[in-house]
C-alpha atoms as a PDB file:
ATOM      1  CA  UNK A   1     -62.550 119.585  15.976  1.00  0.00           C
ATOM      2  CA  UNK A   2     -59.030 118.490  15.521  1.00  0.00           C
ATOM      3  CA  UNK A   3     -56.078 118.823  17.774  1.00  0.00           C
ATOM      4  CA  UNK A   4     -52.795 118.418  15.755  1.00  0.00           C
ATOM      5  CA  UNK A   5     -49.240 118.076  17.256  1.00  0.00           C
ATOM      6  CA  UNK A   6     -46.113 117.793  14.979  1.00  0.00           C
ATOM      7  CA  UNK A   7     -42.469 118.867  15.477  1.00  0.00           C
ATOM      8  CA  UNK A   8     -41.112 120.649  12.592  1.00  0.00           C
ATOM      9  CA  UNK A   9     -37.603 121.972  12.589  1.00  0.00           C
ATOM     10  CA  UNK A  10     -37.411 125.331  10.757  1.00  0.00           C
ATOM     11  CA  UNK A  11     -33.654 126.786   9.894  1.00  0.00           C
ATOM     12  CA  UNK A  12     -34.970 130.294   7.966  1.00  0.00           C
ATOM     13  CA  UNK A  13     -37.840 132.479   8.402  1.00  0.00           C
ATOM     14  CA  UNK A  14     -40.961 131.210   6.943  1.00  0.00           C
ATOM     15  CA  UNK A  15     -44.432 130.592   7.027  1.00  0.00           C
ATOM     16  CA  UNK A  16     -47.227 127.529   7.332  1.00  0.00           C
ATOM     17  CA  UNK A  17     -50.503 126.796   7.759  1.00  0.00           C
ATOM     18  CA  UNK A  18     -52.415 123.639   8.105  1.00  0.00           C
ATOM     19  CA  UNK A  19     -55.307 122.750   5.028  1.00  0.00           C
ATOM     20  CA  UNK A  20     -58.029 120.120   5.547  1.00  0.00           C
ATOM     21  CA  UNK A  21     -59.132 118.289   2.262  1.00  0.00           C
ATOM     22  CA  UNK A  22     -61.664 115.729   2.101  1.00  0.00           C
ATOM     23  CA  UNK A  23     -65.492 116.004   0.321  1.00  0.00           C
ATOM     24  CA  UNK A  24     -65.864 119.056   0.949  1.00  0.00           C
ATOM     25  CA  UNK A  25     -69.329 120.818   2.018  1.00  0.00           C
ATOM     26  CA  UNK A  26     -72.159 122.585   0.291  1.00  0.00           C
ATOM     27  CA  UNK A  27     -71.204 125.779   1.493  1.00  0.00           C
ATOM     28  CA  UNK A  28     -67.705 125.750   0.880  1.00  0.00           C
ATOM     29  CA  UNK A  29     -67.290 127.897  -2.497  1.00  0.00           C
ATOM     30  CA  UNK A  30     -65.761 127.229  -5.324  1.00  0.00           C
ATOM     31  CA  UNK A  31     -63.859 124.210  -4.504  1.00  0.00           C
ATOM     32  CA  UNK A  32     -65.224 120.756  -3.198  1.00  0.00           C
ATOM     33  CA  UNK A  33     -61.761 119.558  -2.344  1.00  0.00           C
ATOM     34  CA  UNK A  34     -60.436 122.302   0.861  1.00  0.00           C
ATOM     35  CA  UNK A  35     -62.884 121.982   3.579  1.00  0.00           C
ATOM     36  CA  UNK A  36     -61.163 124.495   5.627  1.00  0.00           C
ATOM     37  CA  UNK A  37     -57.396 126.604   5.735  1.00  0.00           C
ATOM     38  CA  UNK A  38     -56.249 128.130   9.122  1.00  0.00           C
ATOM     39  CA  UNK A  39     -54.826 131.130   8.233  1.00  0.00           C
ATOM     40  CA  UNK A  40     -50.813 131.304   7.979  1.00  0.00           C
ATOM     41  CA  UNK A  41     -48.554 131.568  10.659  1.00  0.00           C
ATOM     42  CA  UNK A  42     -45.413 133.433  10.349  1.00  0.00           C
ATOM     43  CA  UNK A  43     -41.727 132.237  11.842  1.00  0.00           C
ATOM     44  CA  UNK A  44     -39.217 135.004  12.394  1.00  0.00           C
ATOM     45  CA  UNK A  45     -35.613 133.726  12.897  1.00  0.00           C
ATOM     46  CA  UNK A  46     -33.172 136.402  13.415  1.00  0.00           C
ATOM     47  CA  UNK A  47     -35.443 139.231  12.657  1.00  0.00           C
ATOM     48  CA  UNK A  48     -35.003 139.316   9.284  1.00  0.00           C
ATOM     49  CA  UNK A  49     -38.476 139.688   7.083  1.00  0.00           C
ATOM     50  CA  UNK A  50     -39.992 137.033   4.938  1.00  0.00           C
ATOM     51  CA  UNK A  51     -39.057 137.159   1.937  1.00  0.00           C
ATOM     52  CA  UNK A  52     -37.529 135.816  -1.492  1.00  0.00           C
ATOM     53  CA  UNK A  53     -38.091 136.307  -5.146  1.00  0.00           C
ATOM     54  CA  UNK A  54     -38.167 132.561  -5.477  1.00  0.00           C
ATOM     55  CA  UNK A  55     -41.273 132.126  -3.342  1.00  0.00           C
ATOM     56  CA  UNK A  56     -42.403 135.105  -4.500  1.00  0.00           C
ATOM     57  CA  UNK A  57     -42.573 133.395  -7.666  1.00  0.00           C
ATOM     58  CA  UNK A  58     -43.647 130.315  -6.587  1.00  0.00           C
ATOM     59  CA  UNK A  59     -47.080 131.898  -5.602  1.00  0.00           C
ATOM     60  CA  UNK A  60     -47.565 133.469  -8.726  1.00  0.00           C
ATOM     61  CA  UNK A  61     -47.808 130.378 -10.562  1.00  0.00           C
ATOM     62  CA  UNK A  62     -49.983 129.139  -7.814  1.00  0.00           C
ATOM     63  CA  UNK A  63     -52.374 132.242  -8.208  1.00  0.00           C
ATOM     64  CA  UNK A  64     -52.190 131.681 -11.909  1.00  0.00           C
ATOM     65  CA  UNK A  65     -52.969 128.184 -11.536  1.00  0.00           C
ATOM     66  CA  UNK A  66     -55.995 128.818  -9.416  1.00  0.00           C
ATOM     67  CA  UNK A  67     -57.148 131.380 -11.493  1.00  0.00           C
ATOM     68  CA  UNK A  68     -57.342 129.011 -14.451  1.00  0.00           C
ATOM     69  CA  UNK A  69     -58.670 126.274 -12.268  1.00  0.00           C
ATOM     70  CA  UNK A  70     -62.082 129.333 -11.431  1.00  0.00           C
ATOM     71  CA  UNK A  71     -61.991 129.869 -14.655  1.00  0.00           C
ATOM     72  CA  UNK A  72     -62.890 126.561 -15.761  1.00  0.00           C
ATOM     73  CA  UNK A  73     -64.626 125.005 -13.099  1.00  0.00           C
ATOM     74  CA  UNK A  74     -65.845 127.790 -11.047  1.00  0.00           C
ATOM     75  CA  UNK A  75     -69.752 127.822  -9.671  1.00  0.00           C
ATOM     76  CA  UNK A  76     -71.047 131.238  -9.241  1.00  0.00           C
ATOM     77  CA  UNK A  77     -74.212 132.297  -8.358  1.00  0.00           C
ATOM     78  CA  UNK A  78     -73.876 134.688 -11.814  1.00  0.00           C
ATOM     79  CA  UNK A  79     -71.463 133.941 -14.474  1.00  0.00           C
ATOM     80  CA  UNK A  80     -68.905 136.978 -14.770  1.00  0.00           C
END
């Protein structure tokens, strides 16, 4: 367990979430370098939703990326 305290100042809705890297684990599939993601937590400022086509495409890439990245170097249990 880890207890993590950090000030951040945030000026426009957004989101974060905190990743742990290291070795990795046996069971951990796929990918020996996350050990474990906390799922995201959103900030609302004004009530406005979260949102932008830049980030939108910003994660696109990132999906395509991983993609790739399972594509070459995935383990599964049976290949696809």
């Amino acid at each position: 367990m880890i207890r993590v305290a950090e000030t951040l100042e945030i000026a426009e809705n957004s989101w974060m979430e905190l990743r742990v890297r290291g070795t990795g684990h046996r069971f951990v599939t796929n990918s020996r370098e996350v050990y474990a993601h906390t799922s995201p937590v959103f900030v609302n400022i004004g009530g406005q939703p979260i949102a932008s086509r830049d980030g939108a495409l910003f994660f696109i890439q990132q999906i395509d990326a991983l993609i790739s990245k399972m594509d070459e170097q995935g383990f599964f249990a049976t290949q696809p």
